[in-house]
Protein backbone atom coordinates (compact mmCIF):
# COMPACT_ATOMS: atom_id res chain seq x y z
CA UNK A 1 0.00 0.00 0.00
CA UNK A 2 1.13 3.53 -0.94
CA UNK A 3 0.35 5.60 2.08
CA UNK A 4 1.37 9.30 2.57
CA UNK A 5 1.14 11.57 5.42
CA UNK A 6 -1.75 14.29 5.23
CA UNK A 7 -2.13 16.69 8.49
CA UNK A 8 -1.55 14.67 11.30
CA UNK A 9 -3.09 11.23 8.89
CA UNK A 10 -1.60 8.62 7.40
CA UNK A 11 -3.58 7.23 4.84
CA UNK A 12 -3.42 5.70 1.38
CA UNK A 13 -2.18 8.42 -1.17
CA UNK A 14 -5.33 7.64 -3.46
CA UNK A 15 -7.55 9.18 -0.26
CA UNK A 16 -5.46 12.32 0.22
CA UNK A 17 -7.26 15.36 -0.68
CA UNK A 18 -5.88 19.01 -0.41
CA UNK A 19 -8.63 21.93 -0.25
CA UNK A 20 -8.54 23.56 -3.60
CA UNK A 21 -8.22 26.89 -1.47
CA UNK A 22 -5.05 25.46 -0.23
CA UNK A 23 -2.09 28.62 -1.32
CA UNK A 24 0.34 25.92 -2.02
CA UNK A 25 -2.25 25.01 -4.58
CA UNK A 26 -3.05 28.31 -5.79
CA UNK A 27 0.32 30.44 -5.07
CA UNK A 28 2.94 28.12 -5.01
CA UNK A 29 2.96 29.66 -1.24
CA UNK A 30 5.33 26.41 0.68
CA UNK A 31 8.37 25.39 0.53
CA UNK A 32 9.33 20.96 0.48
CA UNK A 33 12.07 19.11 1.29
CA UNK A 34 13.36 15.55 0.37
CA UNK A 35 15.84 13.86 2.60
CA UNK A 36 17.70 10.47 1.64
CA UNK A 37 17.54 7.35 3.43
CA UNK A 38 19.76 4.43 3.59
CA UNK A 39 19.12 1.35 4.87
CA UNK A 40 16.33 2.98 6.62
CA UNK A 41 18.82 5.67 8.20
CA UNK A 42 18.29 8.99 7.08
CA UNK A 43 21.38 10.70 5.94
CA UNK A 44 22.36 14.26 7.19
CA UNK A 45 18.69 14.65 8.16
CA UNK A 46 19.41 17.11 10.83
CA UNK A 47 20.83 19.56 8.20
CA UNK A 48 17.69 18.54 6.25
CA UNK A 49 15.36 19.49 8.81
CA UNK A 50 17.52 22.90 9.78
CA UNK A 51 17.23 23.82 5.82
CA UNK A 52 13.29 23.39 6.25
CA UNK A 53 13.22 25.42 8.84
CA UNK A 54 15.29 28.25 7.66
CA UNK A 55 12.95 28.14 4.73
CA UNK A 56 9.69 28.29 6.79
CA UNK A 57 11.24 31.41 8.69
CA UNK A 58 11.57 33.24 5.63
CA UNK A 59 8.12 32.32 4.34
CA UNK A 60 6.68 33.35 7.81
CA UNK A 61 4.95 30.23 7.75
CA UNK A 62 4.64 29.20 11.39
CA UNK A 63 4.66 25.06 12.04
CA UNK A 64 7.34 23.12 14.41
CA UNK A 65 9.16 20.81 12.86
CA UNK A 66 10.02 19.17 16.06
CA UNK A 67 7.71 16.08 15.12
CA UNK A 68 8.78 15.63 11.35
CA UNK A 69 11.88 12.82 11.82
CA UNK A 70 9.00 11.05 13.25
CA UNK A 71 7.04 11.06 10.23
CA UNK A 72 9.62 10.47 8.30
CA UNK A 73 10.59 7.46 9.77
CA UNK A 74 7.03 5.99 10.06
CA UNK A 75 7.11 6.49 6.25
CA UNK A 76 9.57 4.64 5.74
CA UNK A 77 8.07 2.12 7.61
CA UNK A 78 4.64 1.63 6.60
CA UNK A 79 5.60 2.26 3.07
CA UNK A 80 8.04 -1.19 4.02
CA UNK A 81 11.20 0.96 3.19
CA UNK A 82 13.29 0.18 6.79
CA UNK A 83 15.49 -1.45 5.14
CA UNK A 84 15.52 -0.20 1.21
CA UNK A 85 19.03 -0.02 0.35
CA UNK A 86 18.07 3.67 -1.41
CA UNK A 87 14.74 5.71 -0.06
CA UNK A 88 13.53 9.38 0.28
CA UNK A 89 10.97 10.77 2.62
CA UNK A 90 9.30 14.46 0.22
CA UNK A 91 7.62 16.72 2.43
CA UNK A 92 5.93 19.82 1.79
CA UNK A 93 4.51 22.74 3.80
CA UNK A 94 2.23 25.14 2.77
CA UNK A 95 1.09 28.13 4.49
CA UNK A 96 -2.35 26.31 4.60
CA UNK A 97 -6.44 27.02 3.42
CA UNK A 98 -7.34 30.67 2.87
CA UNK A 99 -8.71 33.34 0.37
CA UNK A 100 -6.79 33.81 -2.51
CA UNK A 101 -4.83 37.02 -2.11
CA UNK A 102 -1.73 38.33 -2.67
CA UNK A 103 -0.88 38.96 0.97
CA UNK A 104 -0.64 36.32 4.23
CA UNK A 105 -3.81 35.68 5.49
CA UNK A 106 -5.39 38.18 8.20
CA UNK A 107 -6.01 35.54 10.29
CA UNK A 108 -3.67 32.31 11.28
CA UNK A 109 -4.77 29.41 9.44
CA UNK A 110 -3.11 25.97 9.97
CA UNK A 111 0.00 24.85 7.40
CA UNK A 112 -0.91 21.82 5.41
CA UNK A 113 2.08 19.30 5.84
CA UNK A 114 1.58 16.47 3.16
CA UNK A 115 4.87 13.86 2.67
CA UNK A 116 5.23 10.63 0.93
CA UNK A 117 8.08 8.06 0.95
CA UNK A 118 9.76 6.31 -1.86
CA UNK A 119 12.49 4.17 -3.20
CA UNK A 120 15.19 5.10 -4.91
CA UNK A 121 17.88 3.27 -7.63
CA UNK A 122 20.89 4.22 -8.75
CA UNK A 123 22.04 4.09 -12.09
CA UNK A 124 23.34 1.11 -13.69
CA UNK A 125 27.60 1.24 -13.03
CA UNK A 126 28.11 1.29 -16.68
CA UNK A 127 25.96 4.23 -17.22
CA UNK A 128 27.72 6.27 -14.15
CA UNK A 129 30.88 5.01 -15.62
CA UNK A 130 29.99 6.72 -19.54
CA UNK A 131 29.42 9.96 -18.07
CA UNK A 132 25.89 12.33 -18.27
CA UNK A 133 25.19 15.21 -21.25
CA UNK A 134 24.10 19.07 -20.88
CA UNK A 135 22.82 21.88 -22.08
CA UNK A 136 23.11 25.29 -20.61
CA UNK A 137 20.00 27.00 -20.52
CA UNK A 138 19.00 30.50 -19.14
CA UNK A 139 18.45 30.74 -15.14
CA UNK A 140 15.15 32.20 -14.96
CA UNK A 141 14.27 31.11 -11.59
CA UNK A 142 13.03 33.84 -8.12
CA UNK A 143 15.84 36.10 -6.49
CA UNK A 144 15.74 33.61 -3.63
CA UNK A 145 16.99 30.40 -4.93
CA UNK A 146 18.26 29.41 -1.59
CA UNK A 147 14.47 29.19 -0.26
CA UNK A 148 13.70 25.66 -1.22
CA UNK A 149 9.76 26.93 -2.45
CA UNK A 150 7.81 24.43 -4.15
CA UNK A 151 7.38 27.03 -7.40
CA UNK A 152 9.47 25.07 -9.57
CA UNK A 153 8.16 26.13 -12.81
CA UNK A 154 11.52 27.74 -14.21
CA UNK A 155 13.00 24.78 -13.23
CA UNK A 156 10.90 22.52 -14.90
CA UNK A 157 10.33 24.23 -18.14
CA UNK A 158 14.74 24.15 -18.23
CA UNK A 159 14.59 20.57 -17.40
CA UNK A 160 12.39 19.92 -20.18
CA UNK A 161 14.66 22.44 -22.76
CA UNK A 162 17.23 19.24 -21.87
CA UNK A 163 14.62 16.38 -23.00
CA UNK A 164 13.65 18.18 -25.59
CA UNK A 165 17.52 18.38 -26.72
CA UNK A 166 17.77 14.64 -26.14
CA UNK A 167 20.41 14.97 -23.02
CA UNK A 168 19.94 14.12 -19.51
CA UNK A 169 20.62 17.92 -17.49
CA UNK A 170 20.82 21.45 -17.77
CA UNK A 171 23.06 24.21 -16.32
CA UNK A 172 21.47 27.03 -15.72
CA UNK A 173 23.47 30.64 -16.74
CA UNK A 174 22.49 33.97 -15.36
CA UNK A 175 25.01 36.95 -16.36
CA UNK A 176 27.62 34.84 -18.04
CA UNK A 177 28.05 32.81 -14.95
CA UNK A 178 27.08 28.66 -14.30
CA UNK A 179 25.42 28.75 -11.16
CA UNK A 180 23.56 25.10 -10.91
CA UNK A 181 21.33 22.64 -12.29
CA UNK A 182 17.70 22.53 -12.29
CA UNK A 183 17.42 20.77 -9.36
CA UNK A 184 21.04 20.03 -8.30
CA UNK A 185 24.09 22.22 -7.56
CA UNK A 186 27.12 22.04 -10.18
CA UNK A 187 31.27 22.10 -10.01
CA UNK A 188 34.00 22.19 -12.00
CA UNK A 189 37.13 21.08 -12.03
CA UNK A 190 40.18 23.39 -13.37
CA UNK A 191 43.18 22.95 -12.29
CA UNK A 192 42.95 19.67 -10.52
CA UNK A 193 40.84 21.77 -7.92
CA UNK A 194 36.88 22.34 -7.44
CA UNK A 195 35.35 25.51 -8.38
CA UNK A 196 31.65 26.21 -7.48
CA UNK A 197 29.57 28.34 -7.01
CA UNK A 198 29.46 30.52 -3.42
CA UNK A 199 26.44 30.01 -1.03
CA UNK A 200 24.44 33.01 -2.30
CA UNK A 201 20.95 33.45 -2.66
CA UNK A 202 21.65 32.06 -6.01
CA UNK A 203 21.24 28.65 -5.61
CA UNK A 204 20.20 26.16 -3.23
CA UNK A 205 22.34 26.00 -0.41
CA UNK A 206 22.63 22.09 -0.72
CA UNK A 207 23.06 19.53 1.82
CA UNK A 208 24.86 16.74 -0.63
CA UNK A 209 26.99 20.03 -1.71
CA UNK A 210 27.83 20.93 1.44
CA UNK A 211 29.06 16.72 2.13
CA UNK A 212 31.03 17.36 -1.24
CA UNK A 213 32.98 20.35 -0.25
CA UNK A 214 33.42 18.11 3.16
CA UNK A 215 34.66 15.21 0.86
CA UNK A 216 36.88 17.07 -0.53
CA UNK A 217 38.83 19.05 2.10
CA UNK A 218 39.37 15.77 3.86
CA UNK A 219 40.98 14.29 0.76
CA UNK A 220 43.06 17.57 0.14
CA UNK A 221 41.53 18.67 -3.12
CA UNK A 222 41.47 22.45 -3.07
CA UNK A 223 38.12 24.23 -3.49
CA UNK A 224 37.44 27.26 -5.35
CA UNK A 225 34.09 28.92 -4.20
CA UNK A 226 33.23 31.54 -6.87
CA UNK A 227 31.20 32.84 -9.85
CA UNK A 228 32.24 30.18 -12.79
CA UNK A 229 32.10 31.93 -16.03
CA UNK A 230 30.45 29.91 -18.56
CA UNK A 231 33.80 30.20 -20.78
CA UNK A 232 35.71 28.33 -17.87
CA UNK A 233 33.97 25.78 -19.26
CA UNK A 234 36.04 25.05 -22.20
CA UNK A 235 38.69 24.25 -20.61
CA UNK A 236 37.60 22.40 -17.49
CA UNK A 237 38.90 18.49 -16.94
CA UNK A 238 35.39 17.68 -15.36
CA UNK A 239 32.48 18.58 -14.35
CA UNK A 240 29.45 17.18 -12.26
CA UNK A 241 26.29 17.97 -10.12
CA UNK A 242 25.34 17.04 -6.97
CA UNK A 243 21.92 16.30 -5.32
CA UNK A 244 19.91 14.18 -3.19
CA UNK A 245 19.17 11.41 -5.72
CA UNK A 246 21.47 12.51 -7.75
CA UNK A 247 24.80 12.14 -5.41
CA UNK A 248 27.67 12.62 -7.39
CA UNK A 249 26.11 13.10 -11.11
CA UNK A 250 29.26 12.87 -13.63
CA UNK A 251 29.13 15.56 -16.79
CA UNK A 252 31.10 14.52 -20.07
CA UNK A 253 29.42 16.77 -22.31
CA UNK A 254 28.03 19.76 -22.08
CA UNK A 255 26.10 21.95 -25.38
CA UNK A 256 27.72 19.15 -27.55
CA UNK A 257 31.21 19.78 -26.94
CA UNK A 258 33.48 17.37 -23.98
CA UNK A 259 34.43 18.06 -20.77
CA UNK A 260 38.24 17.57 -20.61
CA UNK A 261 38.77 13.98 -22.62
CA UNK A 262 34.80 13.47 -22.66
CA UNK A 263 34.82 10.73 -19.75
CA UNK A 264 34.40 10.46 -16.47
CA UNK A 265 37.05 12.14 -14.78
CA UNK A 266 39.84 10.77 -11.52
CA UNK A 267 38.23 13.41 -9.09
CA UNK A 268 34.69 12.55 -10.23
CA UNK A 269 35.46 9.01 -8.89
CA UNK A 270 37.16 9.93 -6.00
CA UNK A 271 34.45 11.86 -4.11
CA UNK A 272 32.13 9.29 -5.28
CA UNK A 273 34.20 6.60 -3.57
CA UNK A 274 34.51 8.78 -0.35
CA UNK A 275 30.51 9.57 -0.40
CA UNK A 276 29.81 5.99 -0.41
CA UNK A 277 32.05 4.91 2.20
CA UNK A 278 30.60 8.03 4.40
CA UNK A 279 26.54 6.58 3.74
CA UNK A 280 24.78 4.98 6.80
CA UNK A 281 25.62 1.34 7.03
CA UNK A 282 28.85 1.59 4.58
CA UNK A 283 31.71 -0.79 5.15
């Protein structure tokens, strides 16, 4: 059975049912969240559950989210994912049922917290191993990329610019400059060091991103956090993203043209071996 969490109910997902005066529904007005799980053991879900807070303090949406590693696990449990090798717990908040305006409600109206849990595969090895394409695409996303809202439209509608070109990601550009994917944060490697983007308000301040940069200092690769010019792109060795399903997400080609010698690249493999031996339950 397929059974989500719905305001304090857990109940089959085919039952759920949001109020069509719901802002998330009408204004995009919420913010979500999806946190990894491994083996049933949630990875970095305290940094998870700060980032969902920070976001619900900028909103001014008002909900504790002292009881939400609860749900979470209970998701994972009813949904018989304890012990999935690869799961994710999505939850959303919204700042609840109200008239449609283009202010917060005079009066406080209760959030609506909806979450589901599901599992997750990697990649076949071989297809990791041949490397993923690009495009770049322009970044046409909200001032406040760093708020995790749940108005993805910009996002999707680049996403789709790469199916429609055939490829499997995009890298968004604003001024010149690669900032991140369309729903995963990007680096480069020049130099036989990382360069990525600073934690600005232009992108997602990301939690695999952050592990990355972790990664990285431990295994003395030197880090670079600044603007990227889309140029710099020419001549990087490498180049990958970096998400929550995504993990390490290896680019060989990017608007037709490789990345270094088109394959997947020594420090590509190197972070990828460290995040895996760093995952809940790793050897």
């Amino acid at each position: 059975m397929d059974t989500v969490y719905l305001n304090g109910e857990y109940l089959p997902r085919d039952e759920a049912r949001v109020a069509a005066d719901d802002r998330g529904f009408l204004l995009s007005d919420g913010i979500y969240e999806v946190t990894p799980a491994y083996g049933g053991r949630f990875f970095r879900g305290d940094r998870h559950l700060a980032r969902m807070a920070r976001g619900l303090a900028a909103l001014r949406i008002e909900y504790d989210t002292g009881g939400l590693p609860a749900i979470k696990q209970r998701l994972l449990e009813v949904n018989g994912l304890a012990a999935a090798d690869f799961a994710y717990v999505y939850m959303q908040v919204t700042r609840g049922t109200a008239p449609r305006t283009h202010y917060f409600p005079a009066h406080a109206v209760e959030p609506t917290v909806y979450a589901y849990a599901r599992p997750h595969q990697r990649p076949p090895t071989a297809t990791w191993e041949r490397g993923y394409r690009a495009i770049t695409a322009p970044d046409r996303r909200w001032a406040r990329v760093d708020i995790k809202s749940i108005a993805l439209l910009p996002n999707v509608l680049a996403m789709q610019s790469a199916v429609d070109a055939g490829v499997d990601d995009v890298i968004l550009v604003r001024d010149g400059v690669a900032i991140e994917g369309a729903h995963s944060n990007f680096f480069a490697v020049s130099g036989g060091g990382l360069v990525t983007h600073p934690a600005t308000h232009q992108i997602l301040h990301g939690i695999t991103r952050e592990y990355v940069l972790e990664l990285a200092a431990g295994l003395g690769i030197p880090v670079e956090l600044r603007p990227l010019a889309v140029e710099e792109l020419a001549s990087a060795s490498e180049a990958f993203l970096t998400g929550t399903t995504t993990e390490v997400h290896p680019i060989v080609e990017i608007d037709g043209r490789p990345v270094g010698d088109g394959k997947v690249g020594p420090v590509a493999k190197r972070l990828t071996e460290a995040f895996r031996e760093g995952l809940p339950g790793a050897a």
